[in-house]
Protein backbone atom coordinates (compact mmCIF):
# COMPACT_ATOMS: atom_id res chain seq x y z
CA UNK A 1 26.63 15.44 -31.60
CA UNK A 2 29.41 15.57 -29.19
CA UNK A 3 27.29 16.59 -26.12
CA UNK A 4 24.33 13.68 -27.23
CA UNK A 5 27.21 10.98 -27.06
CA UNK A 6 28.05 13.06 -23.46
CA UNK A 7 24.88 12.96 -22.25
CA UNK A 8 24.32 8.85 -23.37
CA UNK A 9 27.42 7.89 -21.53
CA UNK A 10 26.47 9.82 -18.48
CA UNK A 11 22.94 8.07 -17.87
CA UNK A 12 23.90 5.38 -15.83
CA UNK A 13 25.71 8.25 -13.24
CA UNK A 14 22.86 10.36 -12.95
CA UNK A 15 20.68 10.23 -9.55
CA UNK A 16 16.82 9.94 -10.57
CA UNK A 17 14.34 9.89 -7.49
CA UNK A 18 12.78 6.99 -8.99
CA UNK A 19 9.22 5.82 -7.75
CA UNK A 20 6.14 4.15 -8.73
CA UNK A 21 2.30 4.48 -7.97
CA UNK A 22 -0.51 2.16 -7.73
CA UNK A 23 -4.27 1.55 -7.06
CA UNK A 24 -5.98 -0.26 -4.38
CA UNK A 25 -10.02 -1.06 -3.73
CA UNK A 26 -10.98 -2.85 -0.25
CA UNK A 27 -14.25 -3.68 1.08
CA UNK A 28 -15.92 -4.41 4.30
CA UNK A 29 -17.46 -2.72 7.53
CA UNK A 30 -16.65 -0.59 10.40
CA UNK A 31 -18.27 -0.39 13.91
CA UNK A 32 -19.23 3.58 13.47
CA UNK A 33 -21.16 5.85 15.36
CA UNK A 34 -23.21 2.77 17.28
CA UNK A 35 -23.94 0.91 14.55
CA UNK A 36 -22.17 -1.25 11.64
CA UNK A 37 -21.55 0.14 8.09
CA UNK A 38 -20.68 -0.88 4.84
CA UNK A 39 -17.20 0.71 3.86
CA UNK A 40 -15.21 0.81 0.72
CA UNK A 41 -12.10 2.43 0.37
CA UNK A 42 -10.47 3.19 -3.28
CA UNK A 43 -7.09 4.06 -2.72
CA UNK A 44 -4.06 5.93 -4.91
CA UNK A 45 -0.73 5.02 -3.26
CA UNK A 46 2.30 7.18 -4.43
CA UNK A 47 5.85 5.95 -3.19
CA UNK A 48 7.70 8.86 -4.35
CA UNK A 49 11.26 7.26 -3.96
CA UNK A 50 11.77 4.00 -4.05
CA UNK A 51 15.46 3.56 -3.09
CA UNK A 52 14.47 5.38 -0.08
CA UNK A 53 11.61 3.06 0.72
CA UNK A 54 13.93 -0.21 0.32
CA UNK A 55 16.38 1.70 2.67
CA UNK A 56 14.24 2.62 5.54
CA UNK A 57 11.35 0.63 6.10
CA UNK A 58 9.39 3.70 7.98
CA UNK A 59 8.99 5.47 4.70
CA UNK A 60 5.88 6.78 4.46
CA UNK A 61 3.90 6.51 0.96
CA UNK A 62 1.44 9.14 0.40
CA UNK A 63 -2.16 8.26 -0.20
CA UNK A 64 -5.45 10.15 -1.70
CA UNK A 65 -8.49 8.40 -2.77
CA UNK A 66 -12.26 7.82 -1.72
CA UNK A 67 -13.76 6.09 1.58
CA UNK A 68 -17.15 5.50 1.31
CA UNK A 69 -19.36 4.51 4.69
CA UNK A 70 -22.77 3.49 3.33
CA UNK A 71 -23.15 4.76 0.39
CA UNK A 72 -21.73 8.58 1.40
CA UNK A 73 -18.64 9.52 -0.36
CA UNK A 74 -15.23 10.92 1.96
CA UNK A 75 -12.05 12.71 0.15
CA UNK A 76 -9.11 11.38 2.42
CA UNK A 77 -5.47 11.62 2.22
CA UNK A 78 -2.95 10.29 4.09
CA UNK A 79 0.06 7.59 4.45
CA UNK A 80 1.06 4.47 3.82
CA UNK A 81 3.63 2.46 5.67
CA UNK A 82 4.47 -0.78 3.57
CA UNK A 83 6.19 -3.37 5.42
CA UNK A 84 7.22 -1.51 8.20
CA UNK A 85 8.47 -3.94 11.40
CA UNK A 86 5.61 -4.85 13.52
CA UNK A 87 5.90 -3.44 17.11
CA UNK A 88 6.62 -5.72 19.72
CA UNK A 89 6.20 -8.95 17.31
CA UNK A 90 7.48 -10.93 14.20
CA UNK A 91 6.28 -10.02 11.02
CA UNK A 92 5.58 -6.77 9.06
CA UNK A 93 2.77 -4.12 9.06
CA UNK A 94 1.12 -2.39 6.36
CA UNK A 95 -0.13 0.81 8.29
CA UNK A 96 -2.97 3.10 6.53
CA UNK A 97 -3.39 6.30 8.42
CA UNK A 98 -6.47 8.51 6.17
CA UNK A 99 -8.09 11.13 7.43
CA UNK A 100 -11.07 13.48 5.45
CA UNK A 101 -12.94 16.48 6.50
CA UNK A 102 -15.38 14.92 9.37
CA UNK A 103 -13.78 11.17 9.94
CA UNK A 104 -10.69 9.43 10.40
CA UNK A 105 -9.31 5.78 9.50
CA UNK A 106 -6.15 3.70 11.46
CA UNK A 107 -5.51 0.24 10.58
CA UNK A 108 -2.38 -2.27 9.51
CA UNK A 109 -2.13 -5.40 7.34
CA UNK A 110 -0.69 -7.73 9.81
CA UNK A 111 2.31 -9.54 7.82
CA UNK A 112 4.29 -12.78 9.01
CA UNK A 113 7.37 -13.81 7.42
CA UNK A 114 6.45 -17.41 6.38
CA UNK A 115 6.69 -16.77 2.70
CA UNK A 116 4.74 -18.71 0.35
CA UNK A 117 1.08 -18.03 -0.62
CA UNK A 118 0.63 -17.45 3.04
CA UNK A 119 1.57 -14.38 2.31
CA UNK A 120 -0.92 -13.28 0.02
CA UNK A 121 -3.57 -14.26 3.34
CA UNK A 122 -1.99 -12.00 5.73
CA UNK A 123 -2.16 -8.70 2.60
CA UNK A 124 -5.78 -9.69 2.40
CA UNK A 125 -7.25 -8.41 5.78
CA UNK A 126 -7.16 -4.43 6.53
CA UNK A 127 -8.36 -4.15 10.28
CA UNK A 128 -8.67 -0.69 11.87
CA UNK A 129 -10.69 1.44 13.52
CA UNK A 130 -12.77 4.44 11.88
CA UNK A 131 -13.48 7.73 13.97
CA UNK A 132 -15.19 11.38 13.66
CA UNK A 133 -12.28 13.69 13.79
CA UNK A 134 -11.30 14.80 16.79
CA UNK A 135 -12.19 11.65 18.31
CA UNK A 136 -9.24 9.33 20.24
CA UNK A 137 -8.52 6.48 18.42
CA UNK A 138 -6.78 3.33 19.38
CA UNK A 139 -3.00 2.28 19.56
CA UNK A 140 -1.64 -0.08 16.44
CA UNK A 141 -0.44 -1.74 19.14
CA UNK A 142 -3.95 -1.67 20.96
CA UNK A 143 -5.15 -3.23 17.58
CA UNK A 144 -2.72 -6.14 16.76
CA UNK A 145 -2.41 -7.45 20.32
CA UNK A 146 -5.27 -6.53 22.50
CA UNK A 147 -7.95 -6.37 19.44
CA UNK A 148 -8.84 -3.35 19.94
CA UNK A 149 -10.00 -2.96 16.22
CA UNK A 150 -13.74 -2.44 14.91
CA UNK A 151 -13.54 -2.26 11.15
CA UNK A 152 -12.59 -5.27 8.64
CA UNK A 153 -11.87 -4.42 5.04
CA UNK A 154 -10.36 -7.14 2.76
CA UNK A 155 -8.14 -6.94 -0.45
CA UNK A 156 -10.94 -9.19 -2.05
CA UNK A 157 -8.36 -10.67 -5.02
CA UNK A 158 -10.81 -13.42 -5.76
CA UNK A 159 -13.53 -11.04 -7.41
CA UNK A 160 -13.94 -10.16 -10.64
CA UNK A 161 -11.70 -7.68 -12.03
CA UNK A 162 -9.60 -6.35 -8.38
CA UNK A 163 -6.62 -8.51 -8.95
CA UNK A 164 -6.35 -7.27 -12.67
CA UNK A 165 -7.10 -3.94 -11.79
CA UNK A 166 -4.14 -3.97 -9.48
CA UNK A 167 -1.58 -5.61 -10.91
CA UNK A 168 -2.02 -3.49 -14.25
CA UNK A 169 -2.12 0.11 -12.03
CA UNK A 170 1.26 0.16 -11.38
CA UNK A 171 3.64 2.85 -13.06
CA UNK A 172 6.65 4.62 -12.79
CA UNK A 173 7.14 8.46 -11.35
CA UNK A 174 10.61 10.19 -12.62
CA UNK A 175 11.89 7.30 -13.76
CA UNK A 176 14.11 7.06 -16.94
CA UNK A 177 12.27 4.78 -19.65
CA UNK A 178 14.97 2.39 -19.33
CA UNK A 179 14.72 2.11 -15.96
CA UNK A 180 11.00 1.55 -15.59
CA UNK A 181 10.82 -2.26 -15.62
CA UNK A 182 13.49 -2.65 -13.03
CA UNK A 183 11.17 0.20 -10.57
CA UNK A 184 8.35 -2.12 -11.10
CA UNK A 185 10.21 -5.33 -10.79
CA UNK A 186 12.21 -3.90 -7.05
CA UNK A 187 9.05 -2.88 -5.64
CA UNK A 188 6.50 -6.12 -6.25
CA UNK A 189 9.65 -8.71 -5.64
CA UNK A 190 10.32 -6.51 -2.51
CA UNK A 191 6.58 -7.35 -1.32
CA UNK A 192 5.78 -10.53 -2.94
CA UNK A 193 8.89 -12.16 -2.75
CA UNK A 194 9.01 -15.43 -4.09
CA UNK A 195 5.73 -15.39 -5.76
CA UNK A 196 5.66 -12.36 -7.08
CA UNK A 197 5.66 -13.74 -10.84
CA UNK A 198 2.37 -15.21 -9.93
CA UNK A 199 0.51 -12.32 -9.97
CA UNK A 200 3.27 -10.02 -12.25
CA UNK A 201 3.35 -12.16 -15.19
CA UNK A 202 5.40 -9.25 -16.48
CA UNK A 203 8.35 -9.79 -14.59
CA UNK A 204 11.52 -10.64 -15.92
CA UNK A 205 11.69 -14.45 -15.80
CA UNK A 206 15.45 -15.66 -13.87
């Protein structure tokens, strides 16, 4: 009994690498090989630590999932930088870097810091570029300033079933059970600020 009441009181003290995971679908087209192609990307995102991510805003969450380019199914994996500083500019990038066997994806989600329901615009529009491997692609800088980009692929939270779909992927990754609604909570109020409650309805209310 004596180590049980031990343990209890030493649960707030001990260090957990707390993180959390979610899903993402997009949807659009890429310039690819000379023509335009349908593209939809299915995405799991995995930020293993999330005290490191609010710390450092160049840590990289890891990424596997499914990029299909009409109708032909890719196996990527890569990284995720969420609201890293945008080069050179105001505002915040979400970078995807993916990569399968044969092709190759760059792109950012180009974020301004006007708050509001503005923001939910700028998370909406992926644009990128989509390669063979081994092929040079361009700059993020190339991309956000001198549009340099050839693929479009949008968040689309107004269709049936993607908003619900992400809002109710998220969970927790070694994270305590009484710590699991305060993961979730850091992370969307981190990227939604403000609003976040209008798309987390399970948020603690203020």
């Amino acid at each position: 009994m004596k180590w049980i009441l031990a343990f209890i009181l030493l649960l707030p003290g001990i260090a957990f690498g707390r993180g959390i995971a979610f899903s993402e679908e997009m949807h659009g087209y890429a310039f690819f090989k000379g023509e335009f192609r349908d593209v939809d990307v299915y995405l799991d995102v995995t930020v293993q630590d999330i005290d490191a991510w609010r710390s450092n805003p160049q840590h990289a969450a890891k990424v596997r999932g499914w990029l299909v380019v009409n109708s032909q199914w890719h196996s990527i994996t890569g990284t995720l930088n969420i609201l890293a500083p945008a080069p050179g500019d105001t505002g915040r990038l979400l970078k995807y870097s993916l990569q399968g066997t044969s092709l190759k994806f760059l792109g950012a989600k180009h974020v301004y810091d006007n708050g509001g329901f503005d923001l939910v615009d700028d998370m909406t529009t992926l644009r990128g570029a989509l390669r063979s491997v081994g092929e040079s692609m361009p700059t993020i800088e190339d991309m956000l300033y001198r549009d340099a980009w050839s693929s479009e692929i949008r968040f689309e939270w107004w269709a049936s079933g993607v908003l619900w779909n992400f809002t109710t992927s998220f969970r927790t990754i070694d994270t305590p059970w009484y710590q699991e609604l305060e993961v979730r909570a850091l992370f969307v109020k981190t990227v939604f600020g403000g609003i976040a409650s209008e798309f987390f309805p399970w948020l603690p209310q203020p």
